[in-house]
C-alpha atoms as a PDB file:
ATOM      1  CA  UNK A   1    -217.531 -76.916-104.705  1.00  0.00           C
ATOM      2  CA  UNK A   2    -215.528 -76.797-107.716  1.00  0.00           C
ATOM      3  CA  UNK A   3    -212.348 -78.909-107.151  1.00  0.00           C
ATOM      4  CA  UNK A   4    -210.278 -77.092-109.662  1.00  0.00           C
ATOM      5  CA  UNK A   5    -210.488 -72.736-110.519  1.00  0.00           C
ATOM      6  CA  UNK A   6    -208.982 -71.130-113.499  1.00  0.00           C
ATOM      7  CA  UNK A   7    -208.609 -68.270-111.699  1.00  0.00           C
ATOM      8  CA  UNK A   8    -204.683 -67.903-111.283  1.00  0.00           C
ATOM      9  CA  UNK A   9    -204.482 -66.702-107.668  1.00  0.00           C
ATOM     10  CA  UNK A  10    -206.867 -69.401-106.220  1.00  0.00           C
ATOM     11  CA  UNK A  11    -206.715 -73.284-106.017  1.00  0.00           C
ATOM     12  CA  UNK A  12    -210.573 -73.486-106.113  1.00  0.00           C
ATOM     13  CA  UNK A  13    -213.686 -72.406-105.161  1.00  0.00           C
ATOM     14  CA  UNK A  14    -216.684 -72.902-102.859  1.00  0.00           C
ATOM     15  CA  UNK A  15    -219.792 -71.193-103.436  1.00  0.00           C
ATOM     16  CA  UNK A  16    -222.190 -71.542-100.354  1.00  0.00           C
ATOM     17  CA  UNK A  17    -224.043 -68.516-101.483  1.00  0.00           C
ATOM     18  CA  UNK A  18    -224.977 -67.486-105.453  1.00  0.00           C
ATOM     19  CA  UNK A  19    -226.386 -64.793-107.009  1.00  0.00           C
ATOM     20  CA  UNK A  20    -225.836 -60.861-106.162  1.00  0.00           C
ATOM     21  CA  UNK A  21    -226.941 -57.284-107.527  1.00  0.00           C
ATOM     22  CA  UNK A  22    -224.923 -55.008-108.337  1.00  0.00           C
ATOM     23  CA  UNK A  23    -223.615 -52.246-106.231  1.00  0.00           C
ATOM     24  CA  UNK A  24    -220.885 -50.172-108.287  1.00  0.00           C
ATOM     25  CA  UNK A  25    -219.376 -50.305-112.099  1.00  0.00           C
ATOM     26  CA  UNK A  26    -216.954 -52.695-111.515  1.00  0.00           C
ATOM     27  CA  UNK A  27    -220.423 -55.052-111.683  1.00  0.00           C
ATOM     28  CA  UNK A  28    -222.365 -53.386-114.555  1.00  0.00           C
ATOM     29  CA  UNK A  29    -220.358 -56.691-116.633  1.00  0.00           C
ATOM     30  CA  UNK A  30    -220.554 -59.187-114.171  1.00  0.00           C
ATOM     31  CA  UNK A  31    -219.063 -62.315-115.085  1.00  0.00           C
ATOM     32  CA  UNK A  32    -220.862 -64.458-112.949  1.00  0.00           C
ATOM     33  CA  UNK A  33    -224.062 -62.805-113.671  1.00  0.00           C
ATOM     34  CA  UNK A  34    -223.071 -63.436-117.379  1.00  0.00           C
ATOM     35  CA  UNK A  35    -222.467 -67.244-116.616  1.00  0.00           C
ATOM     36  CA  UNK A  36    -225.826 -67.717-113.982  1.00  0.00           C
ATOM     37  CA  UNK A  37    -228.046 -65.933-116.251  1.00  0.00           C
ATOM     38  CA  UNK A  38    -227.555 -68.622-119.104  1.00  0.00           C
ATOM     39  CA  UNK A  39    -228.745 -71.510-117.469  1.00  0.00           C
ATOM     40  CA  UNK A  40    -231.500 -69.681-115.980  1.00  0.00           C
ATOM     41  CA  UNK A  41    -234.881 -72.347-116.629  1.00  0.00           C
ATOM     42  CA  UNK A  42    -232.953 -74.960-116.857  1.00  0.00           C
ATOM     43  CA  UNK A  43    -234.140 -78.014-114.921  1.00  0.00           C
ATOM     44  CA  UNK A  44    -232.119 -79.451-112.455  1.00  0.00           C
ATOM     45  CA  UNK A  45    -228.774 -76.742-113.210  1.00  0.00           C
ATOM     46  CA  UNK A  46    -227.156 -75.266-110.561  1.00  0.00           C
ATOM     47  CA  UNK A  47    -228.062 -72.452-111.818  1.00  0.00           C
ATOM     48  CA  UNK A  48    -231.416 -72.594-113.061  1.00  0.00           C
ATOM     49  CA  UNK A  49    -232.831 -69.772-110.994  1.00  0.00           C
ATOM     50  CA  UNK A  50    -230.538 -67.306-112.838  1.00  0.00           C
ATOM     51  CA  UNK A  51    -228.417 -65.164-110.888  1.00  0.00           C
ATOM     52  CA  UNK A  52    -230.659 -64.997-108.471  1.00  0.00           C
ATOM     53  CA  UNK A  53    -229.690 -64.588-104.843  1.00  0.00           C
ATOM     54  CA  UNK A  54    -229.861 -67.988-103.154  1.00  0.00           C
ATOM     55  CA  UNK A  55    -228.373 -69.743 -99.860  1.00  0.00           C
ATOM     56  CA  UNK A  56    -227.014 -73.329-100.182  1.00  0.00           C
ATOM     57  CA  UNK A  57    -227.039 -74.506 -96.847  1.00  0.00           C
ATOM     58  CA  UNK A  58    -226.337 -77.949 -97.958  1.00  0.00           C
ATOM     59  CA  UNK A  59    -222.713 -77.001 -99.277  1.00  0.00           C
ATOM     60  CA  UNK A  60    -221.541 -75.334 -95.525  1.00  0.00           C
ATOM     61  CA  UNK A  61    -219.750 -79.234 -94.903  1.00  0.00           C
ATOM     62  CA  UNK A  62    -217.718 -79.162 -97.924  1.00  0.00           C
ATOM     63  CA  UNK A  63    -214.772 -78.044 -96.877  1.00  0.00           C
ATOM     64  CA  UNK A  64    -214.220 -80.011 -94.463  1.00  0.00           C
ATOM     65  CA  UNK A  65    -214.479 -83.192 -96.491  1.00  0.00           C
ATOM     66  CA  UNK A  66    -211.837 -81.997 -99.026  1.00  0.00           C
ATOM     67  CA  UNK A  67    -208.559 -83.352 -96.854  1.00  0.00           C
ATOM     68  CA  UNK A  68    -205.767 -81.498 -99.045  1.00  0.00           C
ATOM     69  CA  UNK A  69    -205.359 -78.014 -97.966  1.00  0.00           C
ATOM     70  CA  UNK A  70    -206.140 -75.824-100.829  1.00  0.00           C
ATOM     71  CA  UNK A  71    -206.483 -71.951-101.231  1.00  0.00           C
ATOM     72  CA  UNK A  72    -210.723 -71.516-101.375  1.00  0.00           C
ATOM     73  CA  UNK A  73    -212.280 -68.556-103.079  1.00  0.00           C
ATOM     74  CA  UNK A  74    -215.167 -68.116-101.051  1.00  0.00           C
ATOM     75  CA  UNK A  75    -218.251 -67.055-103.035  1.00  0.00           C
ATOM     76  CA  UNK A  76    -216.686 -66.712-106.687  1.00  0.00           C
ATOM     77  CA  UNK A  77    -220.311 -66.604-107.775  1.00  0.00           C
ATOM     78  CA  UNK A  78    -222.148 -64.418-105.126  1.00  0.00           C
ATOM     79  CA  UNK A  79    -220.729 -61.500-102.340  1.00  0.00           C
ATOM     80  CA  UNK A  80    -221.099 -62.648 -98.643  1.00  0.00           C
ATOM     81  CA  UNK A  81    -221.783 -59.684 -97.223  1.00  0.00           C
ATOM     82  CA  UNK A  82    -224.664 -58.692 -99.570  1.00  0.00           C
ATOM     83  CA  UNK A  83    -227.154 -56.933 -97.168  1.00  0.00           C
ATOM     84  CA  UNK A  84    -229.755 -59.588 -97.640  1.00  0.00           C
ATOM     85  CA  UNK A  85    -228.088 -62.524 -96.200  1.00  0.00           C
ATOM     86  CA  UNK A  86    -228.685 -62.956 -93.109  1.00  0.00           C
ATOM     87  CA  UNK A  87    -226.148 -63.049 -90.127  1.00  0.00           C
ATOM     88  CA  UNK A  88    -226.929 -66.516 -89.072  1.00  0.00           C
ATOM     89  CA  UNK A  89    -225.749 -67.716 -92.234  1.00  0.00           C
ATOM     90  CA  UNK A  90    -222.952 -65.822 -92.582  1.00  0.00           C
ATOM     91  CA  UNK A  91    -221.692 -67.132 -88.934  1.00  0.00           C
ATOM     92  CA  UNK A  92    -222.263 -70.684 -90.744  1.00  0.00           C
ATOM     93  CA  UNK A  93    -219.864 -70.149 -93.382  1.00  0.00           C
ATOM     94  CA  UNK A  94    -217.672 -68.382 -90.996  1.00  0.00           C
ATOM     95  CA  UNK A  95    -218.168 -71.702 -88.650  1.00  0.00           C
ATOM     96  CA  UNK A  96    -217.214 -74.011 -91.381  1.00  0.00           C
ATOM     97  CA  UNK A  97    -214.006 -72.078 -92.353  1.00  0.00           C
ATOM     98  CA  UNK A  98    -212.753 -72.313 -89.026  1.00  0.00           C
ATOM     99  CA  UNK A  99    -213.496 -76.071 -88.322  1.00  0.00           C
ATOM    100  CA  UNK A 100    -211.418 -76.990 -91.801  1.00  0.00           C
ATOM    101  CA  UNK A 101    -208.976 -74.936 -90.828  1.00  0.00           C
ATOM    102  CA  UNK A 102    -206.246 -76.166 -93.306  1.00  0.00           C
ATOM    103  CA  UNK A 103    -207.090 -74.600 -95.922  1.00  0.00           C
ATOM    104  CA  UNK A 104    -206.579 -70.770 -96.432  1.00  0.00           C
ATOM    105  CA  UNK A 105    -209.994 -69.043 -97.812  1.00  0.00           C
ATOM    106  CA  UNK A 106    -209.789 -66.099 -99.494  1.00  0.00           C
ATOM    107  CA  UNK A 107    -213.220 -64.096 -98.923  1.00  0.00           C
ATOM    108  CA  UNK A 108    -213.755 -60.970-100.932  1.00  0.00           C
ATOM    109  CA  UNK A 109    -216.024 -58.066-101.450  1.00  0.00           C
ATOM    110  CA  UNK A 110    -217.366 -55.063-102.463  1.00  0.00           C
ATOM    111  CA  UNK A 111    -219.189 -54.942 -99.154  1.00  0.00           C
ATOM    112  CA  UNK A 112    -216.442 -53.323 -97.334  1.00  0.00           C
ATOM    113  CA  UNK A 113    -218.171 -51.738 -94.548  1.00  0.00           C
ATOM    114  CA  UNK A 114    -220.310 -54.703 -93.732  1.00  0.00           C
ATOM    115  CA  UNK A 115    -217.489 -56.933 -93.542  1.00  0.00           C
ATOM    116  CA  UNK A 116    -215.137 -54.749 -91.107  1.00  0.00           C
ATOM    117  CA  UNK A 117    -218.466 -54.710 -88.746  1.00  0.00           C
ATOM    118  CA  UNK A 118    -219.188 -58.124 -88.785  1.00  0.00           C
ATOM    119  CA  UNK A 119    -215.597 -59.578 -88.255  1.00  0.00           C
ATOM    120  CA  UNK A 120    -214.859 -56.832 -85.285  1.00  0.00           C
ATOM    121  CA  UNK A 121    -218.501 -58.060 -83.831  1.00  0.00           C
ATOM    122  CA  UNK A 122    -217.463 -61.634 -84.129  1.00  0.00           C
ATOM    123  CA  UNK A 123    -214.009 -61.666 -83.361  1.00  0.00           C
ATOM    124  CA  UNK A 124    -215.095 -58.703 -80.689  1.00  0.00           C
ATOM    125  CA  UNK A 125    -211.964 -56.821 -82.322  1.00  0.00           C
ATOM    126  CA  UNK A 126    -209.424 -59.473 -81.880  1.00  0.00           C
ATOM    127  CA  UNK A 127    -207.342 -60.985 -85.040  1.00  0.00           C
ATOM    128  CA  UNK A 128    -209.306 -62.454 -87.494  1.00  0.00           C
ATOM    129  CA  UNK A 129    -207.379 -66.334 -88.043  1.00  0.00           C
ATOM    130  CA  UNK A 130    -204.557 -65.831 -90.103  1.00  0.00           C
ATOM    131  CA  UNK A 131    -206.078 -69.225 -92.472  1.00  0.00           C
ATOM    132  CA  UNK A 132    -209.314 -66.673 -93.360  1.00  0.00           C
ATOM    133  CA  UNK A 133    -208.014 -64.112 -95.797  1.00  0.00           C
ATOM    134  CA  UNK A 134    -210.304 -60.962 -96.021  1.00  0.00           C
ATOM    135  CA  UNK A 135    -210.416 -58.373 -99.649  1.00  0.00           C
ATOM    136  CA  UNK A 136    -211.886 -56.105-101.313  1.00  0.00           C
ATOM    137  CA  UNK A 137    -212.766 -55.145-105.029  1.00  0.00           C
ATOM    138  CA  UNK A 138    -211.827 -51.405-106.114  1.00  0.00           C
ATOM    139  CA  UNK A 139    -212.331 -50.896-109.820  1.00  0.00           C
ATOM    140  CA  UNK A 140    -211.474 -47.058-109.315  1.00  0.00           C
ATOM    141  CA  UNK A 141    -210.450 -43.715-107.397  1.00  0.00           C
ATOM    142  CA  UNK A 142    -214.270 -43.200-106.657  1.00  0.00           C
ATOM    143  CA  UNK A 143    -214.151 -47.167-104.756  1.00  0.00           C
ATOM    144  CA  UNK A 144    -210.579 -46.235-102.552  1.00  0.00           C
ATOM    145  CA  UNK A 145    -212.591 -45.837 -99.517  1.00  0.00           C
ATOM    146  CA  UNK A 146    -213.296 -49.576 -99.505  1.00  0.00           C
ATOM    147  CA  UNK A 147    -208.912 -49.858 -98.483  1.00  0.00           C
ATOM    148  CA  UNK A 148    -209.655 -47.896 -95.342  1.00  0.00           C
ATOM    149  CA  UNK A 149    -212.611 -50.082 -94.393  1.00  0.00           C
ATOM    150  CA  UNK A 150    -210.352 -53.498 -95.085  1.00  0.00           C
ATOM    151  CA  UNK A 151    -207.324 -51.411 -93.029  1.00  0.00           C
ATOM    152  CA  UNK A 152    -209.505 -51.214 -89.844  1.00  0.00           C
ATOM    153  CA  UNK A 153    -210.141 -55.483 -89.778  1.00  0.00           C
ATOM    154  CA  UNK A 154    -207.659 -56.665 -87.504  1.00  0.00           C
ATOM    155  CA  UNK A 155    -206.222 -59.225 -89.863  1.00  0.00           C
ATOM    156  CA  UNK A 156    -202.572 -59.972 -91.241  1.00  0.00           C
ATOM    157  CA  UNK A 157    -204.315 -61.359 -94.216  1.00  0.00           C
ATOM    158  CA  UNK A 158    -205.628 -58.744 -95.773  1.00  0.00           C
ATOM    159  CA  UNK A 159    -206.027 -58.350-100.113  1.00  0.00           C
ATOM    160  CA  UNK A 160    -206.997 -55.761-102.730  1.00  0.00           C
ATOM    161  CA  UNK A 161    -208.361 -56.919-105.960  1.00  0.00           C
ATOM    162  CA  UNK A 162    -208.310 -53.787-108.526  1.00  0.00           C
ATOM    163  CA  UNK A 163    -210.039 -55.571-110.984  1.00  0.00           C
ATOM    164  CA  UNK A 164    -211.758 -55.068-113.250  1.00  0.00           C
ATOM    165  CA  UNK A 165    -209.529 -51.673-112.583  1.00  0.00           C
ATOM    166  CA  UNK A 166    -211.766 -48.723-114.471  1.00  0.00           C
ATOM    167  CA  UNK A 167    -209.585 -46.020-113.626  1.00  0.00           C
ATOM    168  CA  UNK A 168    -206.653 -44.486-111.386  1.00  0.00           C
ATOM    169  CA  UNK A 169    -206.870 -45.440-107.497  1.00  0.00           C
ATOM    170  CA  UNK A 170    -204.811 -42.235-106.576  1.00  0.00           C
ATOM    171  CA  UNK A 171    -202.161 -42.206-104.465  1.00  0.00           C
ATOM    172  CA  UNK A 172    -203.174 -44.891-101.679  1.00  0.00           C
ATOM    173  CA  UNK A 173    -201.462 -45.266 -98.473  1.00  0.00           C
ATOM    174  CA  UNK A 174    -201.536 -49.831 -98.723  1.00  0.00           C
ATOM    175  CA  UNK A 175    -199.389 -49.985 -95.619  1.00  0.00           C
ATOM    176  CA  UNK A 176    -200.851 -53.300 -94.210  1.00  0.00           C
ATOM    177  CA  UNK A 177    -202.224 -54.849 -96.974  1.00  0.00           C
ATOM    178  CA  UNK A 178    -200.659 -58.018 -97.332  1.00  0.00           C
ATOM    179  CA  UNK A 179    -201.321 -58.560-101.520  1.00  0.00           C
ATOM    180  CA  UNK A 180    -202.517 -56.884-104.641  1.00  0.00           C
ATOM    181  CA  UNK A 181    -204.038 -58.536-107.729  1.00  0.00           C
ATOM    182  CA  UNK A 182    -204.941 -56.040-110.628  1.00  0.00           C
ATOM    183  CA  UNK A 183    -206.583 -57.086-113.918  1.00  0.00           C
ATOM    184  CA  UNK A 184    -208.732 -55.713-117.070  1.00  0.00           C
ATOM    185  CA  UNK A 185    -212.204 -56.309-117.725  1.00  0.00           C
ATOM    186  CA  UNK A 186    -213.269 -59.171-119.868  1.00  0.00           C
ATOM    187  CA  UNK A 187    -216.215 -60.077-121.991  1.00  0.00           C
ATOM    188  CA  UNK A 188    -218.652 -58.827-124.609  1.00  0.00           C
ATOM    189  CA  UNK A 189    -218.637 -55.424-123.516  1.00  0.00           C
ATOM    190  CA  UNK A 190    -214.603 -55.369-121.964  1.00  0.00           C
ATOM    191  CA  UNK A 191    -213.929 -51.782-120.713  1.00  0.00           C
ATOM    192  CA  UNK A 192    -209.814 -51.021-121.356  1.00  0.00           C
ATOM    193  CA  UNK A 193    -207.733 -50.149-119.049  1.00  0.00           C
ATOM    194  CA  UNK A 194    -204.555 -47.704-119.558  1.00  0.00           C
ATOM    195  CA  UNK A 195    -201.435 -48.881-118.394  1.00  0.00           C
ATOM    196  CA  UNK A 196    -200.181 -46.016-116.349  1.00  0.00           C
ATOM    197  CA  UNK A 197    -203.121 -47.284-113.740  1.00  0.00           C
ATOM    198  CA  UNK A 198    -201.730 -50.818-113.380  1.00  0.00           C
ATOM    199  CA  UNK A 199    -197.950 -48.744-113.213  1.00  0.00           C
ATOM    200  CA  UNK A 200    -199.404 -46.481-110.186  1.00  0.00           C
ATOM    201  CA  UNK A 201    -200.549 -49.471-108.199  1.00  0.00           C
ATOM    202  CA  UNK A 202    -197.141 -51.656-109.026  1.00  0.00           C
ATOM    203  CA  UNK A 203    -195.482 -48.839-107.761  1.00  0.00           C
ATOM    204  CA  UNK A 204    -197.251 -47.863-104.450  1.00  0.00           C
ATOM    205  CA  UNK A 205    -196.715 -51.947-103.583  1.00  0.00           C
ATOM    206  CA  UNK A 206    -193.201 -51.574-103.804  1.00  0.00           C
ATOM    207  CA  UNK A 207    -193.399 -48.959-101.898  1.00  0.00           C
ATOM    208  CA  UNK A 208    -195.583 -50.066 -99.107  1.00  0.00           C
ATOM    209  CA  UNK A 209    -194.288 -53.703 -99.570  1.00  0.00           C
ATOM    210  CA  UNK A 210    -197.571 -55.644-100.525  1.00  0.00           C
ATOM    211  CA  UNK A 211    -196.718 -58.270-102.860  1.00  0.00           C
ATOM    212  CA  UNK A 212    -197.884 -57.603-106.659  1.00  0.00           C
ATOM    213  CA  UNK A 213    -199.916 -59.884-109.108  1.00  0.00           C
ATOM    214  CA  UNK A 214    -200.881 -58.727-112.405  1.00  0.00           C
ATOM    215  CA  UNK A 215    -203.409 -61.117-113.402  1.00  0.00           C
ATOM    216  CA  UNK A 216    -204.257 -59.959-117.264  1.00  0.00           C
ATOM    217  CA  UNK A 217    -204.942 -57.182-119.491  1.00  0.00           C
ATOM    218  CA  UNK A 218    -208.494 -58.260-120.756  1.00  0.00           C
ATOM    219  CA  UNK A 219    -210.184 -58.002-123.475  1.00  0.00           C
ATOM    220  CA  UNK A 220    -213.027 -59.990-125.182  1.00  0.00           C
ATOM    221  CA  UNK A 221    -211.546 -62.857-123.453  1.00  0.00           C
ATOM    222  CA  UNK A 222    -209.177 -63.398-120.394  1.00  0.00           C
ATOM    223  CA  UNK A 223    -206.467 -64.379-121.852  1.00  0.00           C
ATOM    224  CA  UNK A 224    -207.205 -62.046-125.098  1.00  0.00           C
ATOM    225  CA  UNK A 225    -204.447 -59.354-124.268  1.00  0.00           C
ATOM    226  CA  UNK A 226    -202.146 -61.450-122.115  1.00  0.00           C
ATOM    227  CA  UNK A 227    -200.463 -60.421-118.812  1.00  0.00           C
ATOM    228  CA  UNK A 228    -197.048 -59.064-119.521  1.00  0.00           C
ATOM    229  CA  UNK A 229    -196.548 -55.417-117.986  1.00  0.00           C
ATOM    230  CA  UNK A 230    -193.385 -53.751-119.046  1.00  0.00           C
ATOM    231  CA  UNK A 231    -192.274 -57.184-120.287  1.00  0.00           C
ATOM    232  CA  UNK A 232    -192.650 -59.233-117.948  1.00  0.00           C
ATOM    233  CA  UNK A 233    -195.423 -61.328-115.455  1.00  0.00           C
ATOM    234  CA  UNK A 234    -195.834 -60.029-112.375  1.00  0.00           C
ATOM    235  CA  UNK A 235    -196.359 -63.239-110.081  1.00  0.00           C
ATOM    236  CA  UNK A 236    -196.611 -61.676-106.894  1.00  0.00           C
ATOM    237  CA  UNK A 237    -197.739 -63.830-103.900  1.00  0.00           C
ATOM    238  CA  UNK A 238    -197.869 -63.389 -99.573  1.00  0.00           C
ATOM    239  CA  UNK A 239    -196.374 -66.341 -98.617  1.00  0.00           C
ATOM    240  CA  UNK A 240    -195.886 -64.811 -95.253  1.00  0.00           C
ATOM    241  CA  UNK A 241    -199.604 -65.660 -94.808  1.00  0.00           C
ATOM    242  CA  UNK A 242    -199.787 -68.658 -96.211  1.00  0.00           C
ATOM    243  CA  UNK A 243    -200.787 -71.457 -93.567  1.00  0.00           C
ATOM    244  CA  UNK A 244    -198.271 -74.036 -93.151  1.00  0.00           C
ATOM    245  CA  UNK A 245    -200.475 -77.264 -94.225  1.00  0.00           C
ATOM    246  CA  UNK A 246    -200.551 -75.232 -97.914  1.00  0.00           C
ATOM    247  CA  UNK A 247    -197.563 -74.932 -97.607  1.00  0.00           C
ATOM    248  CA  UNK A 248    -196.160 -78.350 -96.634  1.00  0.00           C
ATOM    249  CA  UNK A 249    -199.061 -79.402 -99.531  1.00  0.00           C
ATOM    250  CA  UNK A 250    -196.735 -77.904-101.995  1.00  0.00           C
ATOM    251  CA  UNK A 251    -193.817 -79.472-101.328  1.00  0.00           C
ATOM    252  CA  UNK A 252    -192.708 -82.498-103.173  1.00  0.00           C
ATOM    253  CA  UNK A 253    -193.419 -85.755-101.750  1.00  0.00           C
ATOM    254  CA  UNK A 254    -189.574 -86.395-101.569  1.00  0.00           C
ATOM    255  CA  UNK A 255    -188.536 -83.001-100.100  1.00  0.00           C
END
């Protein structure tokens, strides 16, 4: 587990699974891929069989040794619900979640479909626990249908991350979604992104209330165009679904 992430709406990050393939455009520059693939043959690395798909079965008791709540992007390196890992294993990761249950994890995909089954099978259509935070990845109009699929979880805690955004979304109905990160594509090979999609989806959150983070523009790096729409950073964040021990985390010791 990685104890810090420079990703700005996470704390850190916990990889039980790594490695995926890719099932859409918003992968065809996969960062992670990028990152796997260059240790790949390298004795004793982490990543030494590439970005290869591969279970870690000795990370599933991580979290619960980490005492200080922190918000835990679940498989930064790897997708969950890929179609070739098996359900036992995802009810371990699901099993370990809700045993450290003060931290919030934020689990995303571009699995949509999978995920709404398995979470109505396991929670047998009940609320998902408001400390497990469910998304999904839409890089474009073509991708919306993965929003309906995240609408039908029965989960307060549900997230959108348009990024890397490759296009319009259309006009979306996000009544229920709870938060919405967009961001440019990075890298090498960094598609662009106009600015009247990132406008679109700023102004359907306002309208449906979902809380708005603009993460960055992109560019050969992350940081390379900065984060500034119309002037200013959009910091968005659901704090309505935050879980109280992050919350009382935050606080000053003095407060």
């Amino acid at each position: 587990m990685a104890q810090k992430s420079d990703i700005e709406w996470t704390d850190a990050t916990w990889n039980p699974v790594t490695g995926c393939t890719k099932v859409g455009p918003g992968c065809d520059n996969c960062y992670a891929e990028r990152f796997a693939e260059h240790w790949r043959g390298i004795p004793g690395h982490p990543y030494e069989q590439g970005f290869d798909l591969t279970l870690w079965p000795s990370r599933l008791k991580q979290p619960v040794l980490w005492k200080k709540p922190r918000m835990i992007f679940v498989n930064s390196m790897s997708d969950l619900f890929h179609k070739d890992i098996d359900r036992t294993f995802i009810d371990a990761v699901f099993d370990a979640m809700e045993l450290a249950d003060w931290h919030a994890y934020q689990v995303l995909t571009k699995r949509s479909s999978l995920m709404r089954n398995y979470v109505r099978k396991r929670y047998h259509g009940g609320p998902v626990p408001r400390h497990i935070w469910l998304g999904v990845s839409v890089e474009d109009a073509a991708h919306a249908s993965r929003i309906e699929h995240l609408k039908q979880i029965n989960s307060d805690a549900r997230f959108i991350s348009f990024e890397p955004l490759l296009g319009p979304v259309g006009n979306v109905d996000l009544h229920g979604v709870a938060w919405a990160i967009v961001g440019g594509e990075s890298g090498p090979r960094a598609r662009p992104m106009d600015e009247s999609w990132v406008r679109q989806i700023r102004d359907m959150c306002g309208r449906d209330d979902v809380a708005f983070f603009f993460k960055q523009w992109g560019g050969a790096r992350p940081k390379s165009g900065g984060r500034l729409l119309d002037g200013e950073e959009w910091n968005g964040f659901p704090w309505q679904i935050v879980p109280e021990p992050i919350i009382r985390a935050l606080q000053p010791e003095d407060a």
